[in-house]
C-alpha atoms as a PDB file:
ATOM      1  CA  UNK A   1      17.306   3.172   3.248  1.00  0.00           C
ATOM      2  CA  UNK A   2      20.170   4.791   5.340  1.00  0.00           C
ATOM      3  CA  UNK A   3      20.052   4.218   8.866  1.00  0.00           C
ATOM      4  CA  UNK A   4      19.745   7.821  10.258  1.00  0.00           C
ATOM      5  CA  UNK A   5      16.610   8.406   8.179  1.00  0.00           C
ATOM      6  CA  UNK A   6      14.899   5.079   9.507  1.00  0.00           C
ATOM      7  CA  UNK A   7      16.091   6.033  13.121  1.00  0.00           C
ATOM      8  CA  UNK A   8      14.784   9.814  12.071  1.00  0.00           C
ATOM      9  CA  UNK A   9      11.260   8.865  11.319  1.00  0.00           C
ATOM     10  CA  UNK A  10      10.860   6.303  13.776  1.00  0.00           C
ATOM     11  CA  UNK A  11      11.852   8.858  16.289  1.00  0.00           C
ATOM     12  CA  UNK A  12       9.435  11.448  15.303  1.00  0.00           C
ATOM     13  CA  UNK A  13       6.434   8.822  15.238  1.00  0.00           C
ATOM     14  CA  UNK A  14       7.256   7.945  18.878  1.00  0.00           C
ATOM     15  CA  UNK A  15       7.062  11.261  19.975  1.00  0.00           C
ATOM     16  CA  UNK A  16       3.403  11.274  20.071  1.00  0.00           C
ATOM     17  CA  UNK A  17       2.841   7.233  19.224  1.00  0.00           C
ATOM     18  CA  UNK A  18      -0.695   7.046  19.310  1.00  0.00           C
ATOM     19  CA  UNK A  19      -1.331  10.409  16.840  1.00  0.00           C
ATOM     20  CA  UNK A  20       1.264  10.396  14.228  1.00  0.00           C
ATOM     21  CA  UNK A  21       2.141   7.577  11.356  1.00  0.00           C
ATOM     22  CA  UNK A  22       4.058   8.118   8.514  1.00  0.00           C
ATOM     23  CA  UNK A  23       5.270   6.687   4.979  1.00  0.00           C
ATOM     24  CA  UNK A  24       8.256   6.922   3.530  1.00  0.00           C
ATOM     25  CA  UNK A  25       9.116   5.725  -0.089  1.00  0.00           C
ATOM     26  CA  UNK A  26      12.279   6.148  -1.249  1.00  0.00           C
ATOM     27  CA  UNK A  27      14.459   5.919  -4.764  1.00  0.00           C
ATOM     28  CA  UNK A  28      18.206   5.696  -5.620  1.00  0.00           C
ATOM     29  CA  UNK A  29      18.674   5.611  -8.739  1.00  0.00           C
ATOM     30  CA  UNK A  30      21.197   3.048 -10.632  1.00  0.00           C
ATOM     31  CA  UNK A  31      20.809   3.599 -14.165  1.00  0.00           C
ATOM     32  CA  UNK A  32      18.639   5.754 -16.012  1.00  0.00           C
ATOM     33  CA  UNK A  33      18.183   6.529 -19.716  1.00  0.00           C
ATOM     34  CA  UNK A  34      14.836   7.501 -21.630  1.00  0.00           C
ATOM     35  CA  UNK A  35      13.066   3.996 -21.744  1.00  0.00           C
ATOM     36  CA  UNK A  36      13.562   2.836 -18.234  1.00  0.00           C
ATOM     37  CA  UNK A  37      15.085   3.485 -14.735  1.00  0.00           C
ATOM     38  CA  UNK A  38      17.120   0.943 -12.700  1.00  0.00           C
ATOM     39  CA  UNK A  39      16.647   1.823  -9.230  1.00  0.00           C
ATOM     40  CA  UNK A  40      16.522   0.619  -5.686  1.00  0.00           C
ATOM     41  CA  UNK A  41      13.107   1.544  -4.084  1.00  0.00           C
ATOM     42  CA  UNK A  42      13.031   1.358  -0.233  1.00  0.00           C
ATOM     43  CA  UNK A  43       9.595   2.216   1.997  1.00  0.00           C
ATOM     44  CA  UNK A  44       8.964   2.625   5.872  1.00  0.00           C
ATOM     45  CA  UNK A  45       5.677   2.448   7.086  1.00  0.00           C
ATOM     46  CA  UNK A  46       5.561   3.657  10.742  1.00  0.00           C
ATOM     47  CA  UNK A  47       1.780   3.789  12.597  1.00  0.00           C
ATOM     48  CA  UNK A  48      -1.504   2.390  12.619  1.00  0.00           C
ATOM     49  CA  UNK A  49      -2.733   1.349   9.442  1.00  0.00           C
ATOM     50  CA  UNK A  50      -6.359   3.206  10.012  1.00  0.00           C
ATOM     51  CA  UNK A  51      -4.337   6.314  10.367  1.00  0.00           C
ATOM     52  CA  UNK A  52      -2.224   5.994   7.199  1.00  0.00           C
ATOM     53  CA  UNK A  53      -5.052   5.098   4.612  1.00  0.00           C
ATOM     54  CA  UNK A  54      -6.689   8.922   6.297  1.00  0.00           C
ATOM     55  CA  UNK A  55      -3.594  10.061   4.921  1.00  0.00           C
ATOM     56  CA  UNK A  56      -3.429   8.975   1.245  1.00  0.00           C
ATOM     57  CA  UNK A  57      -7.104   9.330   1.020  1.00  0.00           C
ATOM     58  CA  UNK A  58      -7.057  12.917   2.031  1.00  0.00           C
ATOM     59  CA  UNK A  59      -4.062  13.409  -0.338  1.00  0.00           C
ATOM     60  CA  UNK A  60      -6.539  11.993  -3.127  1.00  0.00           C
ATOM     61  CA  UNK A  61      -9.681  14.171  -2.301  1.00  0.00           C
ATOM     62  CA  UNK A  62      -7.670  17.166  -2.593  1.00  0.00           C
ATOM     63  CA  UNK A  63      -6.940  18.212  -5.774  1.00  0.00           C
ATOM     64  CA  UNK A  64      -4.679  20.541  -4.731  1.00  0.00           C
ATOM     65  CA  UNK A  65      -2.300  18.205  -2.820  1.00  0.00           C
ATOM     66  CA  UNK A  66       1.186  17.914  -4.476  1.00  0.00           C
ATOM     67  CA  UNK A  67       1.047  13.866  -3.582  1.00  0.00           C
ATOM     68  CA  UNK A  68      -2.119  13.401  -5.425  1.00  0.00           C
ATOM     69  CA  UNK A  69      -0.789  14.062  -8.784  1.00  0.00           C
ATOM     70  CA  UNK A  70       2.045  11.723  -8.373  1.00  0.00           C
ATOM     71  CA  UNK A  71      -0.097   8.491  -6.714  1.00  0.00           C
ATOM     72  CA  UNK A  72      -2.609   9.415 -10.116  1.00  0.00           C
ATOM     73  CA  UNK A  73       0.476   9.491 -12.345  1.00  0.00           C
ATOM     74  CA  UNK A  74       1.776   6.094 -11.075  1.00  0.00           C
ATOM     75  CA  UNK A  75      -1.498   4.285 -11.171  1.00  0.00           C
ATOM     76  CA  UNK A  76      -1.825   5.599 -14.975  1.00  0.00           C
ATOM     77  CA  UNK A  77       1.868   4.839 -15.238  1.00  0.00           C
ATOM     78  CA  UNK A  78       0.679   1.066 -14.185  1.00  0.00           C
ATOM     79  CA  UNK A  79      -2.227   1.007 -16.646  1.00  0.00           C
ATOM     80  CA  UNK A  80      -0.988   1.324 -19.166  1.00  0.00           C
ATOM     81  CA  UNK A  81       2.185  -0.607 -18.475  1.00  0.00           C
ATOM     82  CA  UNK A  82      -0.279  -3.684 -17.991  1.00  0.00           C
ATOM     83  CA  UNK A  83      -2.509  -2.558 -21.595  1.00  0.00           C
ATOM     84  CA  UNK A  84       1.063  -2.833 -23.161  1.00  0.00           C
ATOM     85  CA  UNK A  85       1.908  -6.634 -22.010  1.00  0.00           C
END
């Protein structure tokens, strides 16, 4: 993950410590073709814990929240990758 973006979040989360936390996952693709991707996958996780599962699970009750379809999509994605082994 570049530097500026780390510095950039870490930043923001310090601006109000105690009230903010944040999750960043991030993809750069190598290689890609219709099978598989090759990719380097890079996360920051900056804040309390507590504060961050609030987060995803709010993203999951609402069925209108753009993150829940893709945390649903990769956790069917790894079903059925572990049916197929």
């Amino acid at each position: 993950m570049n530097e500026n973006l780390k510095k950039a979040i870490t930043d923001w989360q310090e601006e109000n410590k105690e009230n903010r936390a944040i999750i960043v996952i991030a993809l750069e693709k190598i290689s890609s073709n219709e099978e598989s991707t090759s990719a380097n996958i890079a996360a920051a996780i900056i804040g309390k814990h507590n504060d961050l599962v609030e987060a995803i699970s709010g993203c999951l009750k609402d069925k209108n929240h753009p993150a829940r379809s893709i945390i649903r999509e990769a956790e069917l994605k790894i079903a059925i990758d572990n049916i197929l082994k």
